[in-house]
Protein backbone atom coordinates (compact mmCIF):
# COMPACT_ATOMS: atom_id res chain seq x y z
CA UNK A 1 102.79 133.58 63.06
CA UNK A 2 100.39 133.99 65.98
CA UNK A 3 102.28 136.86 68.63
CA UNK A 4 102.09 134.81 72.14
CA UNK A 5 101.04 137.22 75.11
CA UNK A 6 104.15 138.24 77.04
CA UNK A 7 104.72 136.77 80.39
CA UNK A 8 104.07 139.72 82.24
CA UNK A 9 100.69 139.95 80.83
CA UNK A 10 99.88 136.33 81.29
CA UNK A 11 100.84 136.60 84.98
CA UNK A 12 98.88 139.40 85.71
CA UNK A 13 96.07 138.15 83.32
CA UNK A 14 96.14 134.69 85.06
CA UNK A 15 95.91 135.95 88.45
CA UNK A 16 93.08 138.48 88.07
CA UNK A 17 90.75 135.78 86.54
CA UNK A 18 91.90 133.40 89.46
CA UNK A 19 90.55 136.13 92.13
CA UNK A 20 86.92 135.69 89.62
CA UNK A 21 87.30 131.66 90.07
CA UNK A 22 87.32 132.25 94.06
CA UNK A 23 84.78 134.17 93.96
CA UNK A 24 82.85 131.88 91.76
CA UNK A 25 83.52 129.27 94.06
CA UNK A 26 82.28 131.30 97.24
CA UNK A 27 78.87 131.74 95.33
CA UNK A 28 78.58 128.40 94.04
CA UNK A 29 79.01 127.32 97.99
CA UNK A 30 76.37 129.78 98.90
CA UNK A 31 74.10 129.18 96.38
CA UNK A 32 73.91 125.28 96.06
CA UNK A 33 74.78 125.24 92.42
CA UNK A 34 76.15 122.46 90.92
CA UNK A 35 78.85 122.36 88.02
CA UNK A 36 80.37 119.49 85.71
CA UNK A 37 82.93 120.77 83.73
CA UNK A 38 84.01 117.79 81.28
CA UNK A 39 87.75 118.38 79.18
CA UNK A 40 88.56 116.49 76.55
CA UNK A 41 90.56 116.84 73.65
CA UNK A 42 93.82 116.05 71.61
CA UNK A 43 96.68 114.04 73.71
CA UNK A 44 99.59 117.46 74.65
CA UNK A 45 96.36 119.59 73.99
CA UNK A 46 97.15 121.38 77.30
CA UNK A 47 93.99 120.12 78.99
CA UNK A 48 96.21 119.43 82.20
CA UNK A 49 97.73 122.61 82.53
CA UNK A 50 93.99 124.36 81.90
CA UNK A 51 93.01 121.90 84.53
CA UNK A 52 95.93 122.99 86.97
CA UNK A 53 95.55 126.93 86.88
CA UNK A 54 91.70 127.32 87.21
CA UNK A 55 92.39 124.89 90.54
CA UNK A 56 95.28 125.98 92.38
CA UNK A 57 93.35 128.63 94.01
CA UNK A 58 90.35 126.82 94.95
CA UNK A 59 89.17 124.52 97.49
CA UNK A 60 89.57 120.94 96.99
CA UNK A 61 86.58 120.21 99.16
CA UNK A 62 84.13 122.08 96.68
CA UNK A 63 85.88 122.11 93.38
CA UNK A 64 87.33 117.89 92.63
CA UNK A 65 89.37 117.03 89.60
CA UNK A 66 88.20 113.75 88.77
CA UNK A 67 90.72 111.25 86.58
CA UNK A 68 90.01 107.95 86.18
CA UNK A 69 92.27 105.13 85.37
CA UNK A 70 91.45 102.36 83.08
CA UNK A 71 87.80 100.75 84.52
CA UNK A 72 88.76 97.23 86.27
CA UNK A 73 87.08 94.14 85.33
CA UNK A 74 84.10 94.92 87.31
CA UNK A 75 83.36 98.21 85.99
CA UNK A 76 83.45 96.57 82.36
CA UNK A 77 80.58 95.12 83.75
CA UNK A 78 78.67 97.46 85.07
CA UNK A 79 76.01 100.36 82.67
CA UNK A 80 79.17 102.51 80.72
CA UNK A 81 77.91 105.64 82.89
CA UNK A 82 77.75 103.94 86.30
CA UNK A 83 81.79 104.60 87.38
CA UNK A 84 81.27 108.69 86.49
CA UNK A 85 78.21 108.98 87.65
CA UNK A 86 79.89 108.26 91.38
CA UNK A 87 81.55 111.33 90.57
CA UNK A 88 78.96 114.02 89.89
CA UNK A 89 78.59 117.13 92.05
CA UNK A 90 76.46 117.14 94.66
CA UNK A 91 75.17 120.91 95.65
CA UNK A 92 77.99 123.25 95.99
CA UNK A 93 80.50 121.38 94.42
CA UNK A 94 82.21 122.19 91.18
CA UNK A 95 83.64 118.20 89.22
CA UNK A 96 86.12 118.81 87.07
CA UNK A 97 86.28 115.44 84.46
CA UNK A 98 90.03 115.37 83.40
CA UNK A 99 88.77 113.20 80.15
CA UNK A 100 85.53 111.33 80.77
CA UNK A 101 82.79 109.25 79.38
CA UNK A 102 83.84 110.19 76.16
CA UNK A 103 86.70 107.78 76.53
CA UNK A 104 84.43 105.70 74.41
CA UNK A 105 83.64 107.61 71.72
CA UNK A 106 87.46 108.76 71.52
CA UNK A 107 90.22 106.13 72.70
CA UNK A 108 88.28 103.17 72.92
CA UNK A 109 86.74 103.44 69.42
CA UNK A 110 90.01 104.01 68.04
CA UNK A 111 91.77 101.60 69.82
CA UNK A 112 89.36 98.67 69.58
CA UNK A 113 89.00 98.67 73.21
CA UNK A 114 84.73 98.72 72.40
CA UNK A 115 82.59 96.72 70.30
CA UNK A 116 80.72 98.55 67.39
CA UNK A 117 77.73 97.48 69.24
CA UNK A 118 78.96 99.53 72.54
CA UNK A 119 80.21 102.50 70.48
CA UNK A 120 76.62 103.16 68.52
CA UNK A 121 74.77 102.27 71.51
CA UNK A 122 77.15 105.32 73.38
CA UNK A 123 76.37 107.45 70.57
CA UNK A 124 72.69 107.01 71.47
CA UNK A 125 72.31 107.09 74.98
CA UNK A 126 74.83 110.15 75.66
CA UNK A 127 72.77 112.28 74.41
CA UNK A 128 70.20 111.04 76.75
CA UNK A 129 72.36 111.01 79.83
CA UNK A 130 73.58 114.60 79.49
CA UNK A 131 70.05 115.89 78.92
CA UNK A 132 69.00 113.98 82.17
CA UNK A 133 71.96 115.74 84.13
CA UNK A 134 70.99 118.97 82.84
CA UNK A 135 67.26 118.69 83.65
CA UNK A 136 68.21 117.42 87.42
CA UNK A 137 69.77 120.93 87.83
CA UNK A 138 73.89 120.14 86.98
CA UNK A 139 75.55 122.56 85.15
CA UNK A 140 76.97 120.34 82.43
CA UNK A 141 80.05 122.50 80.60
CA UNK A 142 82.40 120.88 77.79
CA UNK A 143 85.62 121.69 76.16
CA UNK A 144 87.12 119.89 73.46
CA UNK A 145 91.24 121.37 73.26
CA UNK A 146 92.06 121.73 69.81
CA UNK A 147 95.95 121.67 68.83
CA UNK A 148 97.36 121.13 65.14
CA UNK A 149 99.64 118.13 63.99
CA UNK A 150 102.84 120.10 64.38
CA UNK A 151 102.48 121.72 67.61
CA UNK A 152 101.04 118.32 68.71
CA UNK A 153 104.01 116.84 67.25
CA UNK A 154 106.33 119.71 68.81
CA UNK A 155 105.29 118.65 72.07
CA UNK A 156 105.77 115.27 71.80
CA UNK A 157 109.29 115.72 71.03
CA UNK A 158 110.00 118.21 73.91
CA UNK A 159 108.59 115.15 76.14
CA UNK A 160 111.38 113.07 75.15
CA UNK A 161 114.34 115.05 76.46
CA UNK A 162 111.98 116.60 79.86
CA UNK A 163 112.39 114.36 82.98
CA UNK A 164 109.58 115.73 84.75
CA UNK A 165 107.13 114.97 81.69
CA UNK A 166 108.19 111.72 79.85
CA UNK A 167 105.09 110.27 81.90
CA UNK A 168 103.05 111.54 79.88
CA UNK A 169 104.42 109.69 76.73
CA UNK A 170 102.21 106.83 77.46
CA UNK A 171 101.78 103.66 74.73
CA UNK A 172 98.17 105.47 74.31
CA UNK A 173 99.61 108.95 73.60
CA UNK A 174 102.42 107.04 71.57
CA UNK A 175 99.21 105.79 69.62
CA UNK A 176 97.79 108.50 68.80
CA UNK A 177 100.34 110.45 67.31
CA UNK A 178 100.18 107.46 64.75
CA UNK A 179 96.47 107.94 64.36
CA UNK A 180 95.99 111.50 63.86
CA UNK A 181 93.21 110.84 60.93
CA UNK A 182 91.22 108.18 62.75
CA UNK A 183 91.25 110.36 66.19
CA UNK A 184 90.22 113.05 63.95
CA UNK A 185 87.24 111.26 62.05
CA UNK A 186 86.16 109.88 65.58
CA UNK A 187 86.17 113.61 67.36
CA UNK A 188 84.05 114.73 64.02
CA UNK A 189 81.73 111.57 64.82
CA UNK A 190 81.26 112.15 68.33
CA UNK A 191 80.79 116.12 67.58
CA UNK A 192 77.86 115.36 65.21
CA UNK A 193 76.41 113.14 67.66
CA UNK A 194 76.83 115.31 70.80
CA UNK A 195 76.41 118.85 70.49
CA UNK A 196 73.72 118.99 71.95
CA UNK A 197 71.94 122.37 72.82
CA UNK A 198 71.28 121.36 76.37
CA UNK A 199 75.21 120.76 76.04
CA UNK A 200 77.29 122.07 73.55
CA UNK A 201 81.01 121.41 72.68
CA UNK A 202 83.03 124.52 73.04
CA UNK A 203 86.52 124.52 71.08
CA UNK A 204 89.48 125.95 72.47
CA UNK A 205 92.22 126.44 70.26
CA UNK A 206 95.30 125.46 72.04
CA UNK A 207 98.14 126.15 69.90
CA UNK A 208 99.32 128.17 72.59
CA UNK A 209 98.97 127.18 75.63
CA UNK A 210 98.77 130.30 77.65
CA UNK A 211 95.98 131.61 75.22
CA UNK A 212 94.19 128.68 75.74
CA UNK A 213 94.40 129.08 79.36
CA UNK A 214 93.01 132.71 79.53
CA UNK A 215 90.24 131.71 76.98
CA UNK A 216 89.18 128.87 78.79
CA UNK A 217 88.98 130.33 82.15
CA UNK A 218 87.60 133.95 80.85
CA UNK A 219 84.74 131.62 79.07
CA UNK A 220 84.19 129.52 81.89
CA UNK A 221 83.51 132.20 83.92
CA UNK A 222 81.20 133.76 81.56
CA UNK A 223 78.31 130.39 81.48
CA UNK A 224 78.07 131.11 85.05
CA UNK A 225 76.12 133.64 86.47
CA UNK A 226 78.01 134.12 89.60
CA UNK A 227 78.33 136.95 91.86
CA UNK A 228 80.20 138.24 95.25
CA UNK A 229 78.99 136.94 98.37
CA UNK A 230 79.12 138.78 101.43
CA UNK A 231 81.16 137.73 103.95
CA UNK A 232 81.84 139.26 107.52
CA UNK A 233 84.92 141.04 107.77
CA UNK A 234 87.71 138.69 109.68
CA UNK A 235 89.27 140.48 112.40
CA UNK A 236 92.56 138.71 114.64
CA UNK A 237 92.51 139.03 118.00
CA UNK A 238 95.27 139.46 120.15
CA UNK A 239 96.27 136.10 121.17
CA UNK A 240 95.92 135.57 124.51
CA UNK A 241 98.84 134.63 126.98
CA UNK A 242 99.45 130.88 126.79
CA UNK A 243 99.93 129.24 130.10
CA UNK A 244 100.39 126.00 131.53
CA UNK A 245 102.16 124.46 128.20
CA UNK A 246 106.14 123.81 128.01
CA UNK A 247 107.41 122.56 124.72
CA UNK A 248 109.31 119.41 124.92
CA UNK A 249 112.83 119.69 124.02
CA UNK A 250 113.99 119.84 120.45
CA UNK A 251 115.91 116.87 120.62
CA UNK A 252 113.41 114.66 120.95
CA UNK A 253 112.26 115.49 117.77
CA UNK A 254 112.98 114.06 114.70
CA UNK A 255 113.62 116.76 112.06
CA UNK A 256 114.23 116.80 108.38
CA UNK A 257 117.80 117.27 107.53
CA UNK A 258 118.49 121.00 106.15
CA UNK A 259 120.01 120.44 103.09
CA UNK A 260 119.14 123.84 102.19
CA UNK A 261 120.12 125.99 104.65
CA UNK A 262 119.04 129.24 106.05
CA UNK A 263 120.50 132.49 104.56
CA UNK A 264 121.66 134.86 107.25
């Protein structure tokens, strides 16, 4: 049985590699780098809560989480990379694809929400798209989250009987508990077709989730060669005296009710 890191340790861990995302994000700023960081994996693989912990300290103006909902009728139309593309980092931004792309060579293969004639022709131009990001100077980082049957299965359950995450039991993720084999044989497919070296898949084995966390981050951090920018000390002034300003009254204010009160 695999001993989970205590919570002390995690804490701690967690927040020392968050001060090394900050600065990573300071330097990517400076520098003008640009990074696409695409996560994909099993449904309850703990992709979200990766997701949430590398951005809680950052910016939102430099570092995006990008999600997508189901393309409309238009999209359908349009090339299969044209929607994402929209998305891409622009110089001192860090995109963050929460799933991506490889919706087709995942979901929609499974599902039969693609032709066979869509799915090869994705198998053959992805390759080709990713090596044309990389050559125009992106940063192009993947993650495929990795989580066995049972835990998979584990969390599904705890879903059930959790207010705050039956959303997430969705008829898809419903689906794919029932097609554990046929998401696995099209992950294998789409590995074989898409590790690329300009590219490459990194697994992250998400049985537990706060392991998977620290890896992820503590790897991420590794495939980019950051470094601390200076920045002039910040100094606060004494504020000076403010004068010709009188509040209005209180009452003409509408306020919140205080259902929780103050402590005296």
């Amino acid at each position: 049985m695999t001993r989970k890191i205590a919570n002390k340790v995690y804490e701690g861990e967690l927040a020392r590699l968050q001060i090394e995302l900050v600065k990573l994000q300071e330097w990517v700023k400076h520098s003008g780098h640009r990074v696409a960081i695409v996560f994909e994996g099993r449904d309850a693989a703990g992709k979200g809560g990766t997701i949430k912990r590398i951005t809680e300290a950052l910016n939102p103006r430099i570092c995006q989480v990008v999600a997508l909902p189901a393309p409309t009728e238009r999209e359908k139309s349009q090339w299969y990379f044209q929607r994402y593309t929209a998305h891409l980092p622009a110089a001192g931004e860090i995109v963050i694809f929460d799933r991506s792309w490889y919706n087709r060579a995942g979901v929609e293969r499974v599902m039969g929400f693609c032709t066979d004639e869509e799915y090869t022709e994705f198998m053959r131009s992805c390759p080709e798209f990713e090596r044309m990001l990389v050559r125009s100077g992106i940063q192009l980082i993947k993650y495929w989250f990795s989580v066995s049957d049972e835990e998979q299965e584990r969390r599904f359950q705890k879903r059930l009987t959790d207010p705050t995450k039956q959303w997430k039991l969705s008829p898809m993720d419903l689906q794919s508990r029932k097609r554990w084999a046929d998401y696995s044989k099209a992950k294998d497919n789409m590995f074989a077709h898409t590790d690329i070296k300009q590219a490459p898949w990194y697994v992250v084995d998400s049985d537990v989730k706060k392991h998977a966390r620290l890896n992820c981050i503590s790897h991420l951090l590794s495939l980019i060669p950051y470094e601390d920018v200076f920045r002039d000390p910040i100094a606060l002034e004494d504020r000076p005296p403010q004068k010709g300003y009188e509040r209005p009254p209180m009452s003409d204010q509408t306020f919140v009710p205080e259902v929780h009160k103050k402590l005296d």
